[in-house]
N, C-alpha and C. Protein backbone atom coordinates (compact mmCIF):
# COMPACT_ATOMS: atom_id res chain seq x y z
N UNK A 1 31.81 -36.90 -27.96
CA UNK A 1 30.97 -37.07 -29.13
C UNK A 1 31.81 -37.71 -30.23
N UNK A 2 31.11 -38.58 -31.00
CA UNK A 2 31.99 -39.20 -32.11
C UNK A 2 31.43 -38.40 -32.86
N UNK A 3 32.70 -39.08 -34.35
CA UNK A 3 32.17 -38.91 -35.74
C UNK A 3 31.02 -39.14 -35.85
N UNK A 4 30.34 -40.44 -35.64
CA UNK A 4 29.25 -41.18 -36.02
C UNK A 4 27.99 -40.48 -35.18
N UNK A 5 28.34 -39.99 -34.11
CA UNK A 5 26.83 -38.58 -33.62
C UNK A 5 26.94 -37.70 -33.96
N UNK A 6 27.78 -37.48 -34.66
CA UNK A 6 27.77 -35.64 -34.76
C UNK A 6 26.76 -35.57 -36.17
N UNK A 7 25.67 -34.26 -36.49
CA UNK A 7 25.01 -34.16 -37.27
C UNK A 7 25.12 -32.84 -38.17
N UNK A 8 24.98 -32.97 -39.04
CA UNK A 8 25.37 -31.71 -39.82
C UNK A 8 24.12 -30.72 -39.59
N UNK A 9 23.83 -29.61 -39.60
CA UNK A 9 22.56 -28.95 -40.04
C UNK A 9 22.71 -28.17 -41.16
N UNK A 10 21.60 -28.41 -42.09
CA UNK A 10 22.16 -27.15 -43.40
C UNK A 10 21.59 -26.20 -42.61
N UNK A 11 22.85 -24.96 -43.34
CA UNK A 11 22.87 -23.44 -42.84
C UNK A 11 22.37 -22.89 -43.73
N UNK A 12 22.18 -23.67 -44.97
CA UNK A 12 22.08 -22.71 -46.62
C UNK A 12 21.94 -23.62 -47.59
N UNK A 13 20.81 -23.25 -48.83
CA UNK A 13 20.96 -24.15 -49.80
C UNK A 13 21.45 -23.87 -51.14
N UNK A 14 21.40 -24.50 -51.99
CA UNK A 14 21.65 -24.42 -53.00
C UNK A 14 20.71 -23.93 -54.08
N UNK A 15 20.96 -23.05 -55.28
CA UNK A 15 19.85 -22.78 -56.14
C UNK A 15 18.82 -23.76 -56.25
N UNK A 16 19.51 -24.80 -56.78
CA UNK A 16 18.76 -25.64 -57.26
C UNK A 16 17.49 -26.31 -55.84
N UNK A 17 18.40 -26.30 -54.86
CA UNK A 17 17.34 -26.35 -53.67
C UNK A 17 15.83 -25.83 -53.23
N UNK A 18 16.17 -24.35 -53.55
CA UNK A 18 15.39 -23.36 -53.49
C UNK A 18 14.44 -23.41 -54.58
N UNK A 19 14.84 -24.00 -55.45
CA UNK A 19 13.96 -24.46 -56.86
C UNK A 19 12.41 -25.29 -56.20
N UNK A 20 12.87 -26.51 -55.93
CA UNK A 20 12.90 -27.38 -55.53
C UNK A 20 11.86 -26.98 -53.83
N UNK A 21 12.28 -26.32 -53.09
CA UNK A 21 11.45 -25.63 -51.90
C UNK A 21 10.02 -25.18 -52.62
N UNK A 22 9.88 -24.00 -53.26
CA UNK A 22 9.38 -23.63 -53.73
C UNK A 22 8.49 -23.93 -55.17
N UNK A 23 9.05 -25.22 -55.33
CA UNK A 23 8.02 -25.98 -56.47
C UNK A 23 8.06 -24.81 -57.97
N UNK A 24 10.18 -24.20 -58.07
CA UNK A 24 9.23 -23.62 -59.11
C UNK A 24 10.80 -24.19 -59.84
N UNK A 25 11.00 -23.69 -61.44
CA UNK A 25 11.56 -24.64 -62.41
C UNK A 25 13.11 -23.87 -61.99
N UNK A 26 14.28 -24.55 -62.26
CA UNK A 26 15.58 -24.00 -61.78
C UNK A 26 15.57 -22.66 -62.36
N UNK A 27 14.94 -21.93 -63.88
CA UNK A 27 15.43 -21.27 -64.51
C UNK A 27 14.86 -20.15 -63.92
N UNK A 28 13.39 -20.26 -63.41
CA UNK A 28 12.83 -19.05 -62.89
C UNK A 28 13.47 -19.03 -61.20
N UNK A 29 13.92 -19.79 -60.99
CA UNK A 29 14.70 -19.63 -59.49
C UNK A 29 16.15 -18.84 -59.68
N UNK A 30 16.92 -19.32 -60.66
CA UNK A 30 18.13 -18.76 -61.35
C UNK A 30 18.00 -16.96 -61.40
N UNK A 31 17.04 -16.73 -62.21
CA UNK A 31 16.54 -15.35 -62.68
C UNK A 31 16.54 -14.59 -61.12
N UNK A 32 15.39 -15.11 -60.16
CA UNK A 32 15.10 -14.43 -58.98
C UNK A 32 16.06 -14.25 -58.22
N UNK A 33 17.07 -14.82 -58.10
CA UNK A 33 18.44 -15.03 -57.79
C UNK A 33 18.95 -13.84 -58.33
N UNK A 34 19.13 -14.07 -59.79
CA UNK A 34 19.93 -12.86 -60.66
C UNK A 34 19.62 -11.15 -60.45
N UNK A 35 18.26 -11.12 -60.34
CA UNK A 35 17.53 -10.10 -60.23
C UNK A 35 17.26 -9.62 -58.51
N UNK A 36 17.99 -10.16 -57.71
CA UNK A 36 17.81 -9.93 -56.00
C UNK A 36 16.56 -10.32 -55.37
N UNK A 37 15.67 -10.82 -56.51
CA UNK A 37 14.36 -11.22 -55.64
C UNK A 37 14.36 -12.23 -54.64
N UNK A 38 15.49 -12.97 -54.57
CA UNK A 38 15.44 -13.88 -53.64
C UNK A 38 17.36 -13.31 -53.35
N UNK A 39 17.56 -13.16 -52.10
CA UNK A 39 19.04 -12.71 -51.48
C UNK A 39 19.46 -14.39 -52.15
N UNK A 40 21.23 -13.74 -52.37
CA UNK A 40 22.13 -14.91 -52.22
C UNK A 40 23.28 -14.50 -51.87
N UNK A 41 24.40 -15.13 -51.40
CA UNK A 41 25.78 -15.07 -51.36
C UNK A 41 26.51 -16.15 -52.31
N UNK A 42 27.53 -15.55 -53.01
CA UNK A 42 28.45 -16.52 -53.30
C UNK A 42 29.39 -17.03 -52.93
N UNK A 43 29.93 -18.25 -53.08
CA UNK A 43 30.55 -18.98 -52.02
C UNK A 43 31.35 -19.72 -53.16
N UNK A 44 32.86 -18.94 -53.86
CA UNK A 44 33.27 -20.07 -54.71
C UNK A 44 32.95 -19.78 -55.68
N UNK A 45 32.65 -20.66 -56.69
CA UNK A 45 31.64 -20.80 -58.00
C UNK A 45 29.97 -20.60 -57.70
N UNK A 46 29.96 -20.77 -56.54
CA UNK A 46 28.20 -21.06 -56.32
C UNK A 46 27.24 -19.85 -55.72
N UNK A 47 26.37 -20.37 -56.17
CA UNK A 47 25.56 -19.29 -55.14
C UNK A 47 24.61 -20.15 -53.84
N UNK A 48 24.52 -19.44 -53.15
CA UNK A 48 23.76 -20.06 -51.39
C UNK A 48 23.00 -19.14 -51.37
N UNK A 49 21.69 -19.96 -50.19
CA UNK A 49 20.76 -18.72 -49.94
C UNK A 49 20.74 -19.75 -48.98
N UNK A 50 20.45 -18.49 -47.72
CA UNK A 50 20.08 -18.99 -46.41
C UNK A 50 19.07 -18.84 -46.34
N UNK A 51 17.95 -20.32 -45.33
CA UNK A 51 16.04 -20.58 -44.94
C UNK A 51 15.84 -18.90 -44.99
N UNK A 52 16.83 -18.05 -44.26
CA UNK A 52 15.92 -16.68 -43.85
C UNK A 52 15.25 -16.25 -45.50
N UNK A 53 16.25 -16.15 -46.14
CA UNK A 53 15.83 -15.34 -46.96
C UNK A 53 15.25 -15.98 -48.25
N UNK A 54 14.66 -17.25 -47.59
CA UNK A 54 13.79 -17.79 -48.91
C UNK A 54 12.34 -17.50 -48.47
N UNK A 55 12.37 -17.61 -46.99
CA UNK A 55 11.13 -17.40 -46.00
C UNK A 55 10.65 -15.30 -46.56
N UNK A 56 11.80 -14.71 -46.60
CA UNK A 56 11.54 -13.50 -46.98
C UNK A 56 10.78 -13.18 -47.99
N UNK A 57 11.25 -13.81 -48.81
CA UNK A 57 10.61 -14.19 -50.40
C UNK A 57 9.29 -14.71 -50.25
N UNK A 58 9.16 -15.74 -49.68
CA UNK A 58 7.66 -16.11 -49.47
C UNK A 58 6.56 -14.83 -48.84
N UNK A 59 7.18 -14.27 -47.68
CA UNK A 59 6.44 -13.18 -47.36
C UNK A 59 6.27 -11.67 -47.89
N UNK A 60 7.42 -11.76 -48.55
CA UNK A 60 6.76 -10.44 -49.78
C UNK A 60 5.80 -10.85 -50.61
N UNK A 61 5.92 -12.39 -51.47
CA UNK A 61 5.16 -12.47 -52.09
C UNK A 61 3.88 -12.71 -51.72
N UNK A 62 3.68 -13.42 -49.84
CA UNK A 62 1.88 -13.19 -49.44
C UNK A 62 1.62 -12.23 -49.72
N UNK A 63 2.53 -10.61 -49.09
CA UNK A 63 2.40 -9.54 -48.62
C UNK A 63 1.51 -9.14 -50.32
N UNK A 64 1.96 -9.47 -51.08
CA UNK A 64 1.32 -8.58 -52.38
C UNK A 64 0.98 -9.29 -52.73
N UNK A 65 -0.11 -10.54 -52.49
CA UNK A 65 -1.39 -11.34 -52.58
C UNK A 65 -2.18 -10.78 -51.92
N UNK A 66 -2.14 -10.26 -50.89
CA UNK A 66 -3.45 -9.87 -50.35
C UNK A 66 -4.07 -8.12 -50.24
């Protein structure tokens, strides 16, 4: 395999990502973050959230829509 096939997969995104997924403004993504409503790890200076646990977030929040 070369350099030139090999493909990255994201494992995890970035706040601002998750913003951005979810169609909502960085600051209320920031907060949900701050407050555990959405899991993160820090990594460094940053914070990451892995697909699982944005998908989590989505399903608590169906869960208490219906």
């Amino acid at each position: 395999m070369t350099a030139s096939s090999t493909r990255l997969v994201v494992r995890w995104h970035t706040v601002a990502e998750v913003a951005v997924m979810l169609n909502y403004g960085l600051s209320k993504t920031k907060m949900l973050v701050a407050t555990g409503e959405i899991r993160s790890l820090k990594d460094g200076r940053h914070r990451r959230v892995l697909p699982e646990w944005v998908d989590e977030y989505v399903q608590r929040r169906a869960a208490g829509a219906a």
